[in-house]
Protein backbone atom coordinates (compact mmCIF):
# COMPACT_ATOMS: atom_id res chain seq x y z
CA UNK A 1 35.73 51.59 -69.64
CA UNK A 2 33.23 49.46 -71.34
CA UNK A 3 29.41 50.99 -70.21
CA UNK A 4 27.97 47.73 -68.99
CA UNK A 5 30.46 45.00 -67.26
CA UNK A 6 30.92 40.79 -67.61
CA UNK A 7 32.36 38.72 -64.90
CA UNK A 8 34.64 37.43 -67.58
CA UNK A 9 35.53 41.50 -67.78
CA UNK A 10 36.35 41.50 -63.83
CA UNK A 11 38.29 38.26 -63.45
CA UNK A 12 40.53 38.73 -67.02
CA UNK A 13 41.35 42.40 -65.85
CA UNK A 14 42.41 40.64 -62.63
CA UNK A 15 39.85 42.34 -60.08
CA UNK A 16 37.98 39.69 -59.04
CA UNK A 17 38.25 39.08 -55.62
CA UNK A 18 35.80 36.12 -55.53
CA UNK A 19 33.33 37.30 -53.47
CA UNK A 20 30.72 35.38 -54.72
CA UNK A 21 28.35 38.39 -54.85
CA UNK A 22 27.80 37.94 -59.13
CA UNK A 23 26.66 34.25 -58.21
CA UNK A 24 24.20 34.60 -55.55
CA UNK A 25 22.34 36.86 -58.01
CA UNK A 26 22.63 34.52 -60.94
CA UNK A 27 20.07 32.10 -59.31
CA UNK A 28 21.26 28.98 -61.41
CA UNK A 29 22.38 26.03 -60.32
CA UNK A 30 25.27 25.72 -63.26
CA UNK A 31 26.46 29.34 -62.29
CA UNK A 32 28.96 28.65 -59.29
CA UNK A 33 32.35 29.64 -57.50
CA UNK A 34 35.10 27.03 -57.85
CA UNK A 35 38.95 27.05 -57.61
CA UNK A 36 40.76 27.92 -60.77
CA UNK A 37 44.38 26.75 -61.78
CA UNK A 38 46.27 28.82 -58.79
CA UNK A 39 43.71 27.66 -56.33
CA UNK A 40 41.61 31.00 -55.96
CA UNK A 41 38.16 31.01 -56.24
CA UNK A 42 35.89 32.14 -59.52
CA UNK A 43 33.24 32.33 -60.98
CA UNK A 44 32.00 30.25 -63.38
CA UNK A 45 29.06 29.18 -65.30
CA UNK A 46 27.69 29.25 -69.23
CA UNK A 47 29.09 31.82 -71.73
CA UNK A 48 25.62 33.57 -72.00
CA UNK A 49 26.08 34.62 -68.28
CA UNK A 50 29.68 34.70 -68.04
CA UNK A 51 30.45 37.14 -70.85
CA UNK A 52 26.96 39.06 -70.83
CA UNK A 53 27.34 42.35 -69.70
CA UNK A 54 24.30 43.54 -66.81
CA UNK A 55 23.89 46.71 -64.89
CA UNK A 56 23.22 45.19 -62.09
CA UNK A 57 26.41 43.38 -62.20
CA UNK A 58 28.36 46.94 -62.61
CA UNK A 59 26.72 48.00 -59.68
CA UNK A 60 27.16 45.28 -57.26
CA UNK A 61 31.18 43.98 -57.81
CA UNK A 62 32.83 45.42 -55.45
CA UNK A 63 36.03 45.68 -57.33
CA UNK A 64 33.80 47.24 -60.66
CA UNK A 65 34.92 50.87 -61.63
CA UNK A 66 31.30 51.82 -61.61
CA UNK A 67 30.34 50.46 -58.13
CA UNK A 68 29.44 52.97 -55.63
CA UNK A 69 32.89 53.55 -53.54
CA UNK A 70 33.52 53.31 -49.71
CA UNK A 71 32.80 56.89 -49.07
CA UNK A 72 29.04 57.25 -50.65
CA UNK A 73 28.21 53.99 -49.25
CA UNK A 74 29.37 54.94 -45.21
CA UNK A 75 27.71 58.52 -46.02
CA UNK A 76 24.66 56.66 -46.67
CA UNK A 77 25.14 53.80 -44.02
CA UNK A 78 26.13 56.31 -40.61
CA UNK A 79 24.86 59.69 -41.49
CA UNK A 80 25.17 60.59 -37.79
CA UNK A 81 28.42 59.43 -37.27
CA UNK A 82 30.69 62.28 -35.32
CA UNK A 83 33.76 61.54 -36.60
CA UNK A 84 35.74 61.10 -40.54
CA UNK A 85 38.95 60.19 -40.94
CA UNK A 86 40.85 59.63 -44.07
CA UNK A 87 41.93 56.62 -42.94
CA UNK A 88 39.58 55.02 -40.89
CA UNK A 89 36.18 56.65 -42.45
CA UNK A 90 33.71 57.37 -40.60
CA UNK A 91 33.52 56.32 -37.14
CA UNK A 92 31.34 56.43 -33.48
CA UNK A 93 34.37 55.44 -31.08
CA UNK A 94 37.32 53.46 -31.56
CA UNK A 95 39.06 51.15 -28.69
CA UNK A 96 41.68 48.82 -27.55
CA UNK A 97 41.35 45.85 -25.38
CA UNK A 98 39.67 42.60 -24.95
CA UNK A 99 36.79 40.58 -23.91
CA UNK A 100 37.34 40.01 -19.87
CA UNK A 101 34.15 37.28 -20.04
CA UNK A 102 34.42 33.68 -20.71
CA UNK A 103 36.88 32.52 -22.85
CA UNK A 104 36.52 34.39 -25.82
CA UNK A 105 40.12 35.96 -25.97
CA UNK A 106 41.62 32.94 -25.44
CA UNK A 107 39.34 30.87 -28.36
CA UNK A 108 40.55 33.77 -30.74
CA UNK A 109 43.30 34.44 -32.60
CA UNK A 110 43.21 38.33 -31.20
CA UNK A 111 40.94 39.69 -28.63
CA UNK A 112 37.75 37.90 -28.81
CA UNK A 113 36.04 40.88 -30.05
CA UNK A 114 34.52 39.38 -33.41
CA UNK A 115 33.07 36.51 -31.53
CA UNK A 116 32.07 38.57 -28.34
CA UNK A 117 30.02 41.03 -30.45
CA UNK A 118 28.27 38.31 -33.02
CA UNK A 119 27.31 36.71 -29.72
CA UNK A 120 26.50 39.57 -27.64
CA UNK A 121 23.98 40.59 -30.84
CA UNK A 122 21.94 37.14 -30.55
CA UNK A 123 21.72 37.09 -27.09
CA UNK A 124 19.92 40.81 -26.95
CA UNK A 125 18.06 38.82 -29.78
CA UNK A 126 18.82 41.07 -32.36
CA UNK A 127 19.34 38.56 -34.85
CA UNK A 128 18.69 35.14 -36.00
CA UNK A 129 21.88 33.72 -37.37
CA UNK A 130 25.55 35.01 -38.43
CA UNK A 131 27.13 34.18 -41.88
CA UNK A 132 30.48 33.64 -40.86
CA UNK A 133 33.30 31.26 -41.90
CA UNK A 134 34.02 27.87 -40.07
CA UNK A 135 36.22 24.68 -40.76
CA UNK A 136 34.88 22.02 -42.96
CA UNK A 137 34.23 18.94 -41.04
CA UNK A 138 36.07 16.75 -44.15
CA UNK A 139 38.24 19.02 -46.49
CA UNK A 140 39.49 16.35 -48.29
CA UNK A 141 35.94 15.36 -48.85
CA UNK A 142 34.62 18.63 -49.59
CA UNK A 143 37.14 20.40 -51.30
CA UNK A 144 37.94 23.36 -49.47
CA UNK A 145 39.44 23.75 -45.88
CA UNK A 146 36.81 26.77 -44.91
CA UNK A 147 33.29 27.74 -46.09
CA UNK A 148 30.79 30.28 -44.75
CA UNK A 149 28.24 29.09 -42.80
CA UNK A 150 25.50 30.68 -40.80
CA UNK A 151 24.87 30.07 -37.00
CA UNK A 152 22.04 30.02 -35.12
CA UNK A 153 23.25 29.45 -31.36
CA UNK A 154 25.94 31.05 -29.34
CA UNK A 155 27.90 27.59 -29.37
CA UNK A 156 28.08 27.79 -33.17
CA UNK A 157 28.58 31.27 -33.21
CA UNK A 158 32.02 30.53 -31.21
CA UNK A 159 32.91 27.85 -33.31
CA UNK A 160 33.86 30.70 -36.12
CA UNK A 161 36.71 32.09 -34.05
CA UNK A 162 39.86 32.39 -35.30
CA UNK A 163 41.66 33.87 -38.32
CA UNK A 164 41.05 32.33 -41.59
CA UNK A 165 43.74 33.25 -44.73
CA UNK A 166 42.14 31.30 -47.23
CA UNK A 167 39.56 32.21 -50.29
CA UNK A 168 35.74 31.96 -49.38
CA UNK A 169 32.84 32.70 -50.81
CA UNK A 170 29.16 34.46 -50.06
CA UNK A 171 27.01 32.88 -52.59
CA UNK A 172 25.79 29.82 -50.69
CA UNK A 173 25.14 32.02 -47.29
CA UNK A 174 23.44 34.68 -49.40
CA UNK A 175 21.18 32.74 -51.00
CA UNK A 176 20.06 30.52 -48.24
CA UNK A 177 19.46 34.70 -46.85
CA UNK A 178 16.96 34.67 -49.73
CA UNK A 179 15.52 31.75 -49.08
CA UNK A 180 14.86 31.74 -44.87
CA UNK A 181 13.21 34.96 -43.69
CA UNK A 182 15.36 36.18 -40.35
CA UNK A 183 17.78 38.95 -39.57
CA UNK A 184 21.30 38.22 -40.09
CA UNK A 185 24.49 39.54 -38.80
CA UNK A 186 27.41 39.20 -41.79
CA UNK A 187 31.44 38.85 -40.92
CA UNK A 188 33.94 39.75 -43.71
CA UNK A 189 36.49 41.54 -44.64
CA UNK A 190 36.63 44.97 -46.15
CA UNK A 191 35.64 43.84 -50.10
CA UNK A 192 33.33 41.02 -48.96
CA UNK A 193 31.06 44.06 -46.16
CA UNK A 194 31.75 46.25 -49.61
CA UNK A 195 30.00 43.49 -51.81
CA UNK A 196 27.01 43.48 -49.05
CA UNK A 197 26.59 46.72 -48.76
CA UNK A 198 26.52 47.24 -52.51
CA UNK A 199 24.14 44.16 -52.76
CA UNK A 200 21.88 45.90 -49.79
CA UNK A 201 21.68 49.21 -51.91
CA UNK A 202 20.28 47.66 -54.73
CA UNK A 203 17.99 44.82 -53.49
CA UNK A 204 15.27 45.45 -50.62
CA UNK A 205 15.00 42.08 -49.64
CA UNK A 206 18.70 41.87 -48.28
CA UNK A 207 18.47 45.40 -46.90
CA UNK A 208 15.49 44.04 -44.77
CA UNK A 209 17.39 40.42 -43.55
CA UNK A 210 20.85 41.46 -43.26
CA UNK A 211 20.50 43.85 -40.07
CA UNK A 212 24.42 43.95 -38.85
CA UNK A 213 28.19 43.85 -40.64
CA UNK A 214 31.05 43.12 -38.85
CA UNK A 215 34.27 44.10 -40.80
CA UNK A 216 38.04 42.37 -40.32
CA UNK A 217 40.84 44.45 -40.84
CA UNK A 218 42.55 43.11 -44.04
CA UNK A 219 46.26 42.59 -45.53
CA UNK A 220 45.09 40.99 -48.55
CA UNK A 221 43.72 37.43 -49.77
CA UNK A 222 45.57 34.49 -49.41
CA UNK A 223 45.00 31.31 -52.29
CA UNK A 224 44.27 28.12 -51.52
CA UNK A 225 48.19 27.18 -52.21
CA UNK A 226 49.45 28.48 -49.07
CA UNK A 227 47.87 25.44 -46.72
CA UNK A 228 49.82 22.74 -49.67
CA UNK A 229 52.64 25.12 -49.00
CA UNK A 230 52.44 24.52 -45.50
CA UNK A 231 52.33 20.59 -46.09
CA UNK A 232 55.43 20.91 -48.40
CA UNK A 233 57.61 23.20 -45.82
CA UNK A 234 56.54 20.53 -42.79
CA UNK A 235 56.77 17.30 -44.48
CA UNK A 236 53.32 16.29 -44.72
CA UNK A 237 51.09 15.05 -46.97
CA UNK A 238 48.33 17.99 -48.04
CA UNK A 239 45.71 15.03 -48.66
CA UNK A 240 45.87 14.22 -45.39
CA UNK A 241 45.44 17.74 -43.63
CA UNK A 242 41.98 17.08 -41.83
CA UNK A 243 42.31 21.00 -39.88
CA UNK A 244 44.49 24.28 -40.82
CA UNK A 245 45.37 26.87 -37.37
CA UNK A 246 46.68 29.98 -38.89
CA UNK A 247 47.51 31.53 -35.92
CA UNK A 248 48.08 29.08 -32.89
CA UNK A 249 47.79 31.05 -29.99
CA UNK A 250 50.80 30.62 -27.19
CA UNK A 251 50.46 33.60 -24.11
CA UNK A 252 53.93 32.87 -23.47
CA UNK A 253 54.79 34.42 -27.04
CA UNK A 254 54.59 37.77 -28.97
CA UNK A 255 51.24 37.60 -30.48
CA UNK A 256 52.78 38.66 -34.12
CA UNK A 257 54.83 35.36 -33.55
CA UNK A 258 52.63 33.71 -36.18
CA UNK A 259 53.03 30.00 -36.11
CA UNK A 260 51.11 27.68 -38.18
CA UNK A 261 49.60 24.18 -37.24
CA UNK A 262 48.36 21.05 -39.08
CA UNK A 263 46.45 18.33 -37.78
CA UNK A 264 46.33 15.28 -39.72
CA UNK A 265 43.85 13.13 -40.44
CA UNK A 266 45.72 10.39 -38.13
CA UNK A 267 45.57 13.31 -35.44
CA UNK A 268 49.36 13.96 -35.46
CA UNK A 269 49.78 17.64 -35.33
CA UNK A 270 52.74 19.21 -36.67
CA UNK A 271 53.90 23.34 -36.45
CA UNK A 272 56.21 25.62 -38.05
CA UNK A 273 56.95 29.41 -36.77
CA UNK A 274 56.19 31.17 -40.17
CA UNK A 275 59.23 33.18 -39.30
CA UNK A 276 61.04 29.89 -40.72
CA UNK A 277 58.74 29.46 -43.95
CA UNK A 278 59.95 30.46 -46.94
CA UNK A 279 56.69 32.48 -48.18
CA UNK A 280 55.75 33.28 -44.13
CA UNK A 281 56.21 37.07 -44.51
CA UNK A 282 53.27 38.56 -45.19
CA UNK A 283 54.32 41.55 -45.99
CA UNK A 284 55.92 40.59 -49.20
CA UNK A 285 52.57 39.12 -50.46
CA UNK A 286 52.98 35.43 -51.62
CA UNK A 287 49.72 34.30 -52.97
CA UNK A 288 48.10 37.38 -52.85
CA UNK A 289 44.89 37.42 -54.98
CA UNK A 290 45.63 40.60 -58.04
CA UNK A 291 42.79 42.36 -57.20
CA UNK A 292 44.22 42.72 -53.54
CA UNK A 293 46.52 45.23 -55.71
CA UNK A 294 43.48 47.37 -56.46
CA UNK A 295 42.36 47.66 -52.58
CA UNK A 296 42.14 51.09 -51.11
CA UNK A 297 40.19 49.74 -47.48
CA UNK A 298 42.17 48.44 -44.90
CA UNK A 299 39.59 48.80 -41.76
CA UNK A 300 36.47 47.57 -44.02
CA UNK A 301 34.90 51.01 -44.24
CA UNK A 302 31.17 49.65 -44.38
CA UNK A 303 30.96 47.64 -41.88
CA UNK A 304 28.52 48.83 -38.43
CA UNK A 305 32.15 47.33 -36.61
CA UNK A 306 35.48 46.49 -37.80
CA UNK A 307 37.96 45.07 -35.68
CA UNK A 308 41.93 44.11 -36.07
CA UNK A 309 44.79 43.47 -34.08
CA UNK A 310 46.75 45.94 -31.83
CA UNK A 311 50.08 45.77 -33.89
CA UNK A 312 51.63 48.35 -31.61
CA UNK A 313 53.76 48.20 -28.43
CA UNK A 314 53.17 47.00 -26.11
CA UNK A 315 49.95 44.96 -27.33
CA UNK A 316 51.58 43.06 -30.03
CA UNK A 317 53.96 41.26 -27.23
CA UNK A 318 51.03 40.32 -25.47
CA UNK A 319 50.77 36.51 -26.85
CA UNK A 320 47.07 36.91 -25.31
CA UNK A 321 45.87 39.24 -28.10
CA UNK A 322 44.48 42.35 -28.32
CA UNK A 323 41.78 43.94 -30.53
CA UNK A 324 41.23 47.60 -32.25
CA UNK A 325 37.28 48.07 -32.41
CA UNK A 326 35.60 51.10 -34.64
CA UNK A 327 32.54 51.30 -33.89
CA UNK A 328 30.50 52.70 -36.92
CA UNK A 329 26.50 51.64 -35.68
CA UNK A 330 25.33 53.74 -33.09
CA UNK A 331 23.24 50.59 -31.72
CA UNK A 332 26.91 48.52 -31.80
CA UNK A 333 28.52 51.67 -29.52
CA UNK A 334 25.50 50.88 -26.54
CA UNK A 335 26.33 47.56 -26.71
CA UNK A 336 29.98 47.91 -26.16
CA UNK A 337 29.73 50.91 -23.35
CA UNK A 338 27.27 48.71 -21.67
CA UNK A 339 28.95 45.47 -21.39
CA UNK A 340 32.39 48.08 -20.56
CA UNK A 341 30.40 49.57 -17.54
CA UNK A 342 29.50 46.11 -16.69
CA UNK A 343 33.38 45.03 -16.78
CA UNK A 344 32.39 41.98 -19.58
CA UNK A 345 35.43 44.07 -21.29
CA UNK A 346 38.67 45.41 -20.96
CA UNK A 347 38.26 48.34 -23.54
CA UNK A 348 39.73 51.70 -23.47
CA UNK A 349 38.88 54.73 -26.27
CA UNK A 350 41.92 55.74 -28.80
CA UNK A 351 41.89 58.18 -31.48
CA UNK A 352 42.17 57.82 -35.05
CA UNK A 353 45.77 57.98 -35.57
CA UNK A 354 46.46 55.40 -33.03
CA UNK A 355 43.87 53.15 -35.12
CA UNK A 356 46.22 53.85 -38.18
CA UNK A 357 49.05 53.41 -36.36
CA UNK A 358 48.15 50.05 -35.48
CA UNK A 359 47.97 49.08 -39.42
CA UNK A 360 50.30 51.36 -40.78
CA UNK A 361 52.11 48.82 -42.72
CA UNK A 362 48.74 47.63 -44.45
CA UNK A 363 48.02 51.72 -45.31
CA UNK A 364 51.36 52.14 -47.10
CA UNK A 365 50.58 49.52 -49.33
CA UNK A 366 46.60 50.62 -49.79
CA UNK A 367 47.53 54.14 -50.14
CA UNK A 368 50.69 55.23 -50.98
CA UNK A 369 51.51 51.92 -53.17
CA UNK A 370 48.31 51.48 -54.81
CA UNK A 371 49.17 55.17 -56.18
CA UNK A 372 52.02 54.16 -57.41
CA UNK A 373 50.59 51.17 -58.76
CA UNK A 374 48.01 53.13 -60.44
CA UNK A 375 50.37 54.87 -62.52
CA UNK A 376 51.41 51.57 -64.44
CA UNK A 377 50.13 50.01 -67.90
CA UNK A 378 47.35 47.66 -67.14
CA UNK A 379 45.05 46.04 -69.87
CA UNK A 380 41.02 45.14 -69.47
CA UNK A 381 38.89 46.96 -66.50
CA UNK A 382 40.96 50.38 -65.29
CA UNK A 383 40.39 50.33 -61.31
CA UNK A 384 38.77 53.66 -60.70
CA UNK A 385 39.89 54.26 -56.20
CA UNK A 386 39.50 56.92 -53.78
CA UNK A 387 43.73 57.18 -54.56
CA UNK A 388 44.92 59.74 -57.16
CA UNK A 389 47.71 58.26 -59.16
CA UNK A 390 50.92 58.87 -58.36
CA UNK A 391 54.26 58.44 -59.09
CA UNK A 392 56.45 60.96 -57.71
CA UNK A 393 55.78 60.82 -54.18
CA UNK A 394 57.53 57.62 -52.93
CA UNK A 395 61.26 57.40 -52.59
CA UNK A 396 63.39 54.77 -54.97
CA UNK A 397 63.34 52.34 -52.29
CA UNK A 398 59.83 51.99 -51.40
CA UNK A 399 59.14 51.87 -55.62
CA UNK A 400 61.38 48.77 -55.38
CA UNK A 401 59.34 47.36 -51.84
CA UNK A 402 56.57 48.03 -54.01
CA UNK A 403 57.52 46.10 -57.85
CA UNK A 404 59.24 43.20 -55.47
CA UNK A 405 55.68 42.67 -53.41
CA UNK A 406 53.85 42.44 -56.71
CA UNK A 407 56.17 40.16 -59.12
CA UNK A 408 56.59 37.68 -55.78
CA UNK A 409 52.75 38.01 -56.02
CA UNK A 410 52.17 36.95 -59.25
CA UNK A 411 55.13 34.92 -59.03
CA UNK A 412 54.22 32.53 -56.22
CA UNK A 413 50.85 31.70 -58.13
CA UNK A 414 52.76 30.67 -61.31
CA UNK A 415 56.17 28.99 -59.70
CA UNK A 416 53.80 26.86 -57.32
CA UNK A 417 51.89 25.62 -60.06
CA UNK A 418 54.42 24.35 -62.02
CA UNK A 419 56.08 22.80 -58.85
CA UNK A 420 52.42 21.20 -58.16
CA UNK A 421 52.67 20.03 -61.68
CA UNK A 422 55.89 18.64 -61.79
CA UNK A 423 55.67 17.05 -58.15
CA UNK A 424 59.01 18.86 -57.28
CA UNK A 425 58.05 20.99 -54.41
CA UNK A 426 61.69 21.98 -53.51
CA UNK A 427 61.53 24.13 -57.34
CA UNK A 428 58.83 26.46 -55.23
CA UNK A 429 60.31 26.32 -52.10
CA UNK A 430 63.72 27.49 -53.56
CA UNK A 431 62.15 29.96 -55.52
CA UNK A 432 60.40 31.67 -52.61
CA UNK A 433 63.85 31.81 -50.51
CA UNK A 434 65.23 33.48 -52.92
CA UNK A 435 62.68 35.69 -53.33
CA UNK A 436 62.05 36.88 -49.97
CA UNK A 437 65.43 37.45 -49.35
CA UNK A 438 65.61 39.74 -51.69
CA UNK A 439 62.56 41.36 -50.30
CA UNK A 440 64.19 41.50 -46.94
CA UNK A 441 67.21 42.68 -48.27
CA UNK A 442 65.32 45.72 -49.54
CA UNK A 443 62.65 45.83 -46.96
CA UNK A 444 65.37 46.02 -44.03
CA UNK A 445 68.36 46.36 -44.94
CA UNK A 446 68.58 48.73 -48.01
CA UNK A 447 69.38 46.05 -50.56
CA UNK A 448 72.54 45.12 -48.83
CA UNK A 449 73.67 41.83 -50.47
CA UNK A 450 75.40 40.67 -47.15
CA UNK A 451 71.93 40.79 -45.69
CA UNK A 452 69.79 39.39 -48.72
CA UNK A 453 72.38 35.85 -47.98
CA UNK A 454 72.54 35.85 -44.36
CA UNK A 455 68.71 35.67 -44.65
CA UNK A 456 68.65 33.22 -47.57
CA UNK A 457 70.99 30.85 -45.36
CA UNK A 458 68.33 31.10 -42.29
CA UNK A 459 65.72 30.43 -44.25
CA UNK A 460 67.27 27.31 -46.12
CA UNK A 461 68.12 25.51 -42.43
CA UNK A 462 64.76 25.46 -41.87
């Protein structure tokens, strides 16, 4: 590994998440993120920053070999904690449940519990503002369906609910941080609170404004591809898509009954069960940003509280949602035992394991596959993770799970651009029910050929 790293370094070895970190510190206007060819978001800027090597720069990408890892930085962060777990880190309490107050369960795609707590924070007037991630009022306009933001009331504090599977960015929030004296609460997921924390370590100033982190539970990062994919599946025009719903929310349902929704600039709305999209399994990892292959944090280790959904029985048929909190900040912990005595939520304490239970799909593939993954040639940057390479341990047919997952990766970023090019969506679309049959067929079913064309038929009458 070179001593000193580049961005151009990070993003050619395919570990740049595009957290924006590198371009909050660059403090030039032509040094900015934008969208590259497969609609993920880089940076970029002049040649003399791009390709100059900095220390500082080695220290503070998350995804750099040389960064400080996940461990030394929650050592450092919750000294007192009571509890480590190899999976979770370390921890004050973790729970299941959901906000009983208001409406926040129902505004969210889960529990309420991201919301509740960012809120719950500025009303004890702990902070000033939250840097979270709302809807653009004019995509088309601006380029980009999503965009951090930071709040300063409760209303716009709710107006962030929801889950968001598209690439964003920190460098506009952090450097309007810079700029307006306050204390901030941050929301992100696991590489983003990583990229704070890191940032935090090494600059006073942001240790001082940015009091709080709250941490998502994370599968990986979606491009900006899978909203046009969306369009294409539903028979819509993408230029037209005024708002994107991930994860409409029907209490009648299973709440791992994703189904996506479009609302057009005309106001017609128009849905699809991603059950019945071609790329809707998210398991198999369509669009998934490379350096998502390089993850080894599921339940954002350095974050004060990380929350995720209850993908266990019998929470994941509630259609209502329901959270998993770990509470990391002492501080956080009083505030949730005190609004739980108070009956402001439905919480009850669970161990570790049942945490890990909850995500055990998302470990496999941080833990066990990444150390398989490890084990293969890779030019540029070397990843240097908590995971030992490794592989011996996992049987033939997970090996397969695991080389399918990443060549539909990689895959889905080149097929849909040449589809996009061409104007032949149907080229993509073909492609990817192909593909994910074959996933399924290994996934499920053992790589039964029977199964891999029943599914291919479902998927191509929808």
């Amino acid at each position: 590994m070179k001593e000193v790293l580049s961005p151009k370094d990070i993003v050619q070895s395919g570990l740049c998440i595009g957290c924006g970190s590198c371009v909050a510190q660059a403090h030039a206007p032509q040094v900015q993120m934008d969208f590259d060819e497969y609609g993920q978001l880089k940076p970029q800027g002049p040649s003399s920053w791009y390709q100059r090597g900095s220390e500082r720069f080695t220290q503070t990408c998350p995804f750099s070999p040389a960064a400080k890892n996940e461990d030394y930085l929650a050592n450092l962060l919750y000294p007192t904690a009571p509890h480590q777990d190899a999976a979770l880190g370390r921890f004050q309490s973790n729970y299941v449940g959901h906000v009983a107050e208001e409406d926040f369960r129902m505004q969210g795609s889960s529990g309420g519990m991201v919301t509740w707590v960012a809120t719950e924070l500025m009303r004890k007037g702990l902070i000033d503002g939250v840097a979270h991630v709302i809807a653009t009022k004019d995509p088309q306009a601006d380029g980009r369906y999503f965009r951090y933001r930071i709040a300063r009331t409760e209303a716009e504090v709710r107006e962030g609910a929801k889950s968001r599977y598209y690439p964003i960015e920190l460098s506009e929030v952090l450097s309007l941080i810079r700029e307006t004296p306050g204390r901030y609460a941050v929301v992100g997921i696991p590489c983003f609170i990583k990229a704070i924390q890191l940032l935090r370590h090494q600059d006073p100033l942001y240790r001082e404004r940015i009091q709080f982190t709250l941490g998502l539970f994370c599968g990986h990062m979606k491009s900006a591809r899978f909203v046009e994919s969306f369009a294409w599946q539903m028979n819509v025009p993408a230029e037209q898509i005024q708002q994107v719903e991930y994860r409409q929310k029907d209490p009648t349902r299973p709440a791992n009954w994703y189904t996506a929704k479009l609302t057009m600039k005309d106001g017609q709305t128009v849905n699809r069960d991603w059950w019945h999209l071609a790329d809707g399994d998210w398991g198999a990892g369509y669009y998934m940003n490379s350096a998502c292959n390089y993850c080894d944090d599921v339940v954002s280790e350095t974050a004060d509280v990380a929350f995720g959904d209850a993908w266990v029985e019998p929470y994941s048929s509630d259609g209502r949602g329901t959270n998993v909190v770990i509470a990391r900040s002492p501080l956080i912990e009083s505030l949730i035992q005190n609004a739980m005595q108070e009956g402001r939520l439905q919480l009850q304490e669970v161990d570790a394991k049942f945490v890990e239970q909850t995500q055990a799909a998302g470990f496999r593939q941080r833990r066990e596959g990444l150390a398989y993954r490890l084990t293969w040639s890779k030019d540029g940057v070397k990843p240097c993770k908590r995971v030992a390479p490794d592989a011996t341990s996992q049987s033939r047919e997970r090996k397969i799970i695991y080389r399918l997952r990443y060549y539909i990766s990689k895959g889905s970023h080149q097929m849909f651009k040449l589809a996009r090019k061409w104007q032949k969506p149907t080229l993509y679309i073909n492609w990817a029910r192909v593909t994910l049959s074959a996933y399924h067929g290994f996934a499920y079913h053992q790589g039964k050929f029977g199964e891999m064309m029943t599914r291919f038929k479902q998927l191509r009458g929808h």
